[in-house]
N, C-alpha and C. Protein backbone atom coordinates (compact mmCIF):
# COMPACT_ATOMS: atom_id res chain seq x y z
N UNK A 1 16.67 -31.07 -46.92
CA UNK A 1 16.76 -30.92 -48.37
C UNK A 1 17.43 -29.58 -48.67
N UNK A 2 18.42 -29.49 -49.66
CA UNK A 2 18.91 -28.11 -50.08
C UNK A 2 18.32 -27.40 -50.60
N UNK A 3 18.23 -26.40 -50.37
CA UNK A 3 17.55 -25.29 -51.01
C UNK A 3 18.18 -25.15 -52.36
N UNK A 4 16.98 -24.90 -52.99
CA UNK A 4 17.71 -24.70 -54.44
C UNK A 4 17.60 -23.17 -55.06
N UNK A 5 18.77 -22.48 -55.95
CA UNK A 5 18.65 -21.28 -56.28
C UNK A 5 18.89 -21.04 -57.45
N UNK A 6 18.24 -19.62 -57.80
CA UNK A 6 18.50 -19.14 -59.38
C UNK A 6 19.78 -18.11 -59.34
N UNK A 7 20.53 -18.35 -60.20
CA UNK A 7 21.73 -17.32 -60.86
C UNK A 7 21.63 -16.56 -61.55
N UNK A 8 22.42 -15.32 -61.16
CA UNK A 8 22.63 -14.67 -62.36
C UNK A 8 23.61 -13.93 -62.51
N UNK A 9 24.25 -13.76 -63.26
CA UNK A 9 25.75 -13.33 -63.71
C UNK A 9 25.55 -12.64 -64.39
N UNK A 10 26.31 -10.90 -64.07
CA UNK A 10 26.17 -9.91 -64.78
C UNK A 10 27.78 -9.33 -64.93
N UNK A 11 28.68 -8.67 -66.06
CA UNK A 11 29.41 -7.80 -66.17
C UNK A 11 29.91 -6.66 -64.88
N UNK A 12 31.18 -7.10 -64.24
CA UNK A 12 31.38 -6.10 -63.20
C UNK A 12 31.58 -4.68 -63.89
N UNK A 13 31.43 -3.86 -63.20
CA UNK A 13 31.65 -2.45 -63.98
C UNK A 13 33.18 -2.33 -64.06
N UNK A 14 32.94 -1.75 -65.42
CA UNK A 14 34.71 -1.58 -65.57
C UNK A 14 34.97 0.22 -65.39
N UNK A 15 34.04 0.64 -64.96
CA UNK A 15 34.85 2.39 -64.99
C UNK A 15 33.31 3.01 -63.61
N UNK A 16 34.31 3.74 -62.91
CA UNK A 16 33.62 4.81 -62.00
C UNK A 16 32.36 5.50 -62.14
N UNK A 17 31.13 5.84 -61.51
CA UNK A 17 30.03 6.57 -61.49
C UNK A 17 30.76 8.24 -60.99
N UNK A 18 29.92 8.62 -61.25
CA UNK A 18 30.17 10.26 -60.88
C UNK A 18 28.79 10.11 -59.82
N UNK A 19 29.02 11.20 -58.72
CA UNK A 19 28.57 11.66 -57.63
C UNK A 19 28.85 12.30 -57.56
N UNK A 20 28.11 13.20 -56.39
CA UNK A 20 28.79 14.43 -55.66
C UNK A 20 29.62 14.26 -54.60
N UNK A 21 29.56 12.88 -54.16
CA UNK A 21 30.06 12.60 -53.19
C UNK A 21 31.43 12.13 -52.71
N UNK A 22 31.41 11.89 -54.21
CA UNK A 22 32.52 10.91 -54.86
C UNK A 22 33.72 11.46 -55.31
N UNK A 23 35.21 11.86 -54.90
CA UNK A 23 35.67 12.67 -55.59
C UNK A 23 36.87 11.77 -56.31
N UNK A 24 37.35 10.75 -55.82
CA UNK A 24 38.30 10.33 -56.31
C UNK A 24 38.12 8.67 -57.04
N UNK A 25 38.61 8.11 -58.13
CA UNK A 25 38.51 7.38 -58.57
C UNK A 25 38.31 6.25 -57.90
N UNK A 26 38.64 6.16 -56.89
CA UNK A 26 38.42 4.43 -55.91
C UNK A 26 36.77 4.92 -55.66
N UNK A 27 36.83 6.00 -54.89
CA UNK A 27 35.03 6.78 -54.47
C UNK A 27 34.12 6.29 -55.60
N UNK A 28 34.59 6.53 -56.82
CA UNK A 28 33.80 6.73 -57.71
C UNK A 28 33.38 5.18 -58.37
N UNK A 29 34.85 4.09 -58.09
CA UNK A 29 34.35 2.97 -58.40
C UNK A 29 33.07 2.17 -57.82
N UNK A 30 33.09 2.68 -56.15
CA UNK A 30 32.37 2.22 -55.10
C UNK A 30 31.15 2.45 -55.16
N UNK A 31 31.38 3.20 -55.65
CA UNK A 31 30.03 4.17 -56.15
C UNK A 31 28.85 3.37 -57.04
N UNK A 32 29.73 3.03 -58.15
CA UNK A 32 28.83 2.20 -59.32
C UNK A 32 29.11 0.91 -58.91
N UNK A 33 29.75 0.41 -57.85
CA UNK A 33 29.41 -1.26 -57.12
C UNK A 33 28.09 -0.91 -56.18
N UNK A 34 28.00 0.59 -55.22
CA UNK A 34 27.07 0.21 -53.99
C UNK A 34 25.47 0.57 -55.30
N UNK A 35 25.95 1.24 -56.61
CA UNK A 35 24.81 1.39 -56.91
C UNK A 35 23.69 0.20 -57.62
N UNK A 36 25.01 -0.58 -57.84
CA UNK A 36 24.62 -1.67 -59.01
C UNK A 36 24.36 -2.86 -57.88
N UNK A 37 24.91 -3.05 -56.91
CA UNK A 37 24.56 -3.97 -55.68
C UNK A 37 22.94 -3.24 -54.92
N UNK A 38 22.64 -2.52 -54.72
CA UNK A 38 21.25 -1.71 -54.82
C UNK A 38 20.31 -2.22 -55.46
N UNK A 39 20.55 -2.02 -56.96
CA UNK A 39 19.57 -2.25 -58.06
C UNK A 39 19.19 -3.70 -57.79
N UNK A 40 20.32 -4.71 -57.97
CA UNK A 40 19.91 -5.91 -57.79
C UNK A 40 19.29 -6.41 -56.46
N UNK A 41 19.54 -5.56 -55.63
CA UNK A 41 18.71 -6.25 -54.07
C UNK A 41 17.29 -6.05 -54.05
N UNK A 42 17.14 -5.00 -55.22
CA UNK A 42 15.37 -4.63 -55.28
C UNK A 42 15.14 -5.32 -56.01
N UNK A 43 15.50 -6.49 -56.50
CA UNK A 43 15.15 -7.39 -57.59
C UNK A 43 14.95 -8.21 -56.65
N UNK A 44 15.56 -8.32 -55.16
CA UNK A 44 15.46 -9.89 -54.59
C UNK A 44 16.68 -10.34 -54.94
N UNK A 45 17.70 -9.97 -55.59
CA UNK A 45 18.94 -10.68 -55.93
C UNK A 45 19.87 -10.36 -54.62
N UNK A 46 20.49 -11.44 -53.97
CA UNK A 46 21.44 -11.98 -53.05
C UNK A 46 22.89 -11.98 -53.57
N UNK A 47 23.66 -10.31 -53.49
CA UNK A 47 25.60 -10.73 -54.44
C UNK A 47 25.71 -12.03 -53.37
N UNK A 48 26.54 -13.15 -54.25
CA UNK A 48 26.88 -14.18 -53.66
C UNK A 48 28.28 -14.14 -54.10
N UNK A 49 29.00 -13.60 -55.23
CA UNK A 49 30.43 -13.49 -55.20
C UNK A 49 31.18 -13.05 -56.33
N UNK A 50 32.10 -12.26 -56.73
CA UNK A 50 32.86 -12.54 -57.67
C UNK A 50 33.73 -13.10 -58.42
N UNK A 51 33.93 -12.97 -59.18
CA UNK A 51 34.55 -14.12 -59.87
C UNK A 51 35.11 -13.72 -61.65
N UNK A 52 37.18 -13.73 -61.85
CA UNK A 52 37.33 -13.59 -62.85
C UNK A 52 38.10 -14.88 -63.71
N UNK A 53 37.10 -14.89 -64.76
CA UNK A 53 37.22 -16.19 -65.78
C UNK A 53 37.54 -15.68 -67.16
N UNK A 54 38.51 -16.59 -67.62
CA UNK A 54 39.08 -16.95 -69.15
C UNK A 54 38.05 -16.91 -69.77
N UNK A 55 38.12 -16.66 -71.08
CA UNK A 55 37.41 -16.61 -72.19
C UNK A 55 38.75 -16.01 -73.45
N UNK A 56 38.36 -17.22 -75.00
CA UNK A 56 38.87 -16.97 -75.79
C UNK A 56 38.23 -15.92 -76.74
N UNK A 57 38.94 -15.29 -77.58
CA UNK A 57 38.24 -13.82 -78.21
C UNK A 57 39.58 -14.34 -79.57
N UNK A 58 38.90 -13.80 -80.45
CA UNK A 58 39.61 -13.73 -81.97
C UNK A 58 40.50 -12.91 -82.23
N UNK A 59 41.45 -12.92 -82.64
CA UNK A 59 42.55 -12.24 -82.75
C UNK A 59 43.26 -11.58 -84.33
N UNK A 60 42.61 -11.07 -84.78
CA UNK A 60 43.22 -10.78 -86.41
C UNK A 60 41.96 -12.05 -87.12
N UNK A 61 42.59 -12.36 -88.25
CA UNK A 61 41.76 -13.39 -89.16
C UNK A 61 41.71 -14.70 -88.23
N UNK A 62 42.70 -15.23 -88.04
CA UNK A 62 42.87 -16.48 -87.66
C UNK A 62 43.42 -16.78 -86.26
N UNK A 63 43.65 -15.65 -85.72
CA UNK A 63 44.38 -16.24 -84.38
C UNK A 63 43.01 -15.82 -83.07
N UNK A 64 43.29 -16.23 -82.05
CA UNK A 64 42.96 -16.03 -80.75
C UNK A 64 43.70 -15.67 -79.22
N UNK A 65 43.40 -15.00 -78.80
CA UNK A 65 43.81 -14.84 -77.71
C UNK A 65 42.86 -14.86 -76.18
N UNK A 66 43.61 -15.22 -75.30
CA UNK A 66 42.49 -15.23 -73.83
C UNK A 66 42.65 -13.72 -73.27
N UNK A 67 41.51 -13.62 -72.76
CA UNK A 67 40.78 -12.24 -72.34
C UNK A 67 40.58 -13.11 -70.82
N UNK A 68 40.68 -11.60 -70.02
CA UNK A 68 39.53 -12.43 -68.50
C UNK A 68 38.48 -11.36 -68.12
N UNK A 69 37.20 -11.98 -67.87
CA UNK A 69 36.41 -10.84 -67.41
C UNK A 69 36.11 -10.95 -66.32
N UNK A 70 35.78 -10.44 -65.24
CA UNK A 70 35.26 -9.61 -64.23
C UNK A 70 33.66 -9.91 -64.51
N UNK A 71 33.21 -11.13 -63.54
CA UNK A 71 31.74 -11.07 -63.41
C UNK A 71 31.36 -11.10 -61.68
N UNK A 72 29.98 -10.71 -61.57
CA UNK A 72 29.17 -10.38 -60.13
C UNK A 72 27.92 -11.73 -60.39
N UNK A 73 28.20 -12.10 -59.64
CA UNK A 73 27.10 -13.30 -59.27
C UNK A 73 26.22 -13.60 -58.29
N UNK A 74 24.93 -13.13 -58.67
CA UNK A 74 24.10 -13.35 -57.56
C UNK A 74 23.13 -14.33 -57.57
N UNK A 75 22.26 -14.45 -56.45
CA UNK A 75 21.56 -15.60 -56.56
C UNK A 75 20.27 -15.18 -55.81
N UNK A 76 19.11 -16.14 -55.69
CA UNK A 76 18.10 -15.42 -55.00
C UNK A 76 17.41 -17.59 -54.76
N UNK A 77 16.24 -17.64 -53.72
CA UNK A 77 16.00 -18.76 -53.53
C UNK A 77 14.83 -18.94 -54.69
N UNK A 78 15.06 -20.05 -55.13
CA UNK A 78 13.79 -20.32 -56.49
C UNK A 78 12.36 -20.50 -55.26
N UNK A 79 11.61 -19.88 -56.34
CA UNK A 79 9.86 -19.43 -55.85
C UNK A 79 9.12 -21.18 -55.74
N UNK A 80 8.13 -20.89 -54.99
CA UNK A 80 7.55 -22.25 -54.82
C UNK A 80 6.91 -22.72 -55.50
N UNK A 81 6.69 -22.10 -56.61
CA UNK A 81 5.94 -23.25 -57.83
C UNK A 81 6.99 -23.69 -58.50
N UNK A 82 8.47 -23.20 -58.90
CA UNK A 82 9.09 -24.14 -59.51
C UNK A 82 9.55 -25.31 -58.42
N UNK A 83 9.77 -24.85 -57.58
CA UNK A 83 10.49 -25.76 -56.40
C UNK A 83 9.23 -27.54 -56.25
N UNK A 84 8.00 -26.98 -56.54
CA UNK A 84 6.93 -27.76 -56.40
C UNK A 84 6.96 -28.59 -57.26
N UNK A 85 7.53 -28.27 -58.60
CA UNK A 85 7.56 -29.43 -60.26
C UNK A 85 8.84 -30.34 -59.90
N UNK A 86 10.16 -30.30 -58.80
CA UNK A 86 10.80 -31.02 -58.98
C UNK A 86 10.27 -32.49 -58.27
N UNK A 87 10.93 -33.65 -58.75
CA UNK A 87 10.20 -35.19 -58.00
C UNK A 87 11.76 -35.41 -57.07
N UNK A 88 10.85 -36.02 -56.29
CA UNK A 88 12.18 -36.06 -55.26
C UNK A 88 13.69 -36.31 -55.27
N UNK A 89 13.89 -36.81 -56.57
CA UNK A 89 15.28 -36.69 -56.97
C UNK A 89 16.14 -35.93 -57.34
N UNK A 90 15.21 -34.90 -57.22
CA UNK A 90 15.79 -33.53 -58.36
C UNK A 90 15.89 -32.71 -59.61
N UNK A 91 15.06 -34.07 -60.25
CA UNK A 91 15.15 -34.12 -60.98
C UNK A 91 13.82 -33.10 -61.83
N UNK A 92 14.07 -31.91 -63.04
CA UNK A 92 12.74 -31.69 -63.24
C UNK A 92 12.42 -31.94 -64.88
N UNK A 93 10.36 -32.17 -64.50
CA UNK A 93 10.06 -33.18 -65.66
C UNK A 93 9.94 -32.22 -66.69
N UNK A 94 10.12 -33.21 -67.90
CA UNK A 94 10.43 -32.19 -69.10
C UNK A 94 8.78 -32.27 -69.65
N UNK A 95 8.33 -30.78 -70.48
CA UNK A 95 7.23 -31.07 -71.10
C UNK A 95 7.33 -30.96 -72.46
């Protein structure tokens, strides 16, 4: 049976952390990825990948234009009481 998992999709950072360690702008990007990849592993969150996707955004009164953002997607294995409510199809019951 597949294991089943929870998502979650957060905003990649768009600008550098400061450190001491850190002196140059690539340093500094790495910086706020190893910190923000950190945070989420103490959550139990698993980075599983990135990923940049379209999205439309408004443009003046009436027009639109496509934007792409930069998201981090992680995942972690769902806990055993939800895993326990599904019936063998997969399916889970509504209350």
């Amino acid at each position: 049976m597949p294991q089943a998992f929870d998502y979650k999709v957060i905003p990649a950072p768009k600008a550098g952390q400061k450190s001491p360690s850190a002196r140059t702008p690539e340093d500094r990007f790495a910086y706020a990825m190893e910190t923000l990849l950190r945070d989420m592993a103490r959550d139990e969150w698993e980075y599983w990948r990135a990923e940049t996707l379209p999205a439309q955004q408004r443009k003046g009164l009436w027009g639109k234009q496509n934007v792409w953002h930069d998201v981090l997607i992680f995942r972690r294995p769902k806990t055993a009481p939800e895993q326990a409510e599904t019936t063998p199809n997969g399916i889970i019951p509504q209350r």
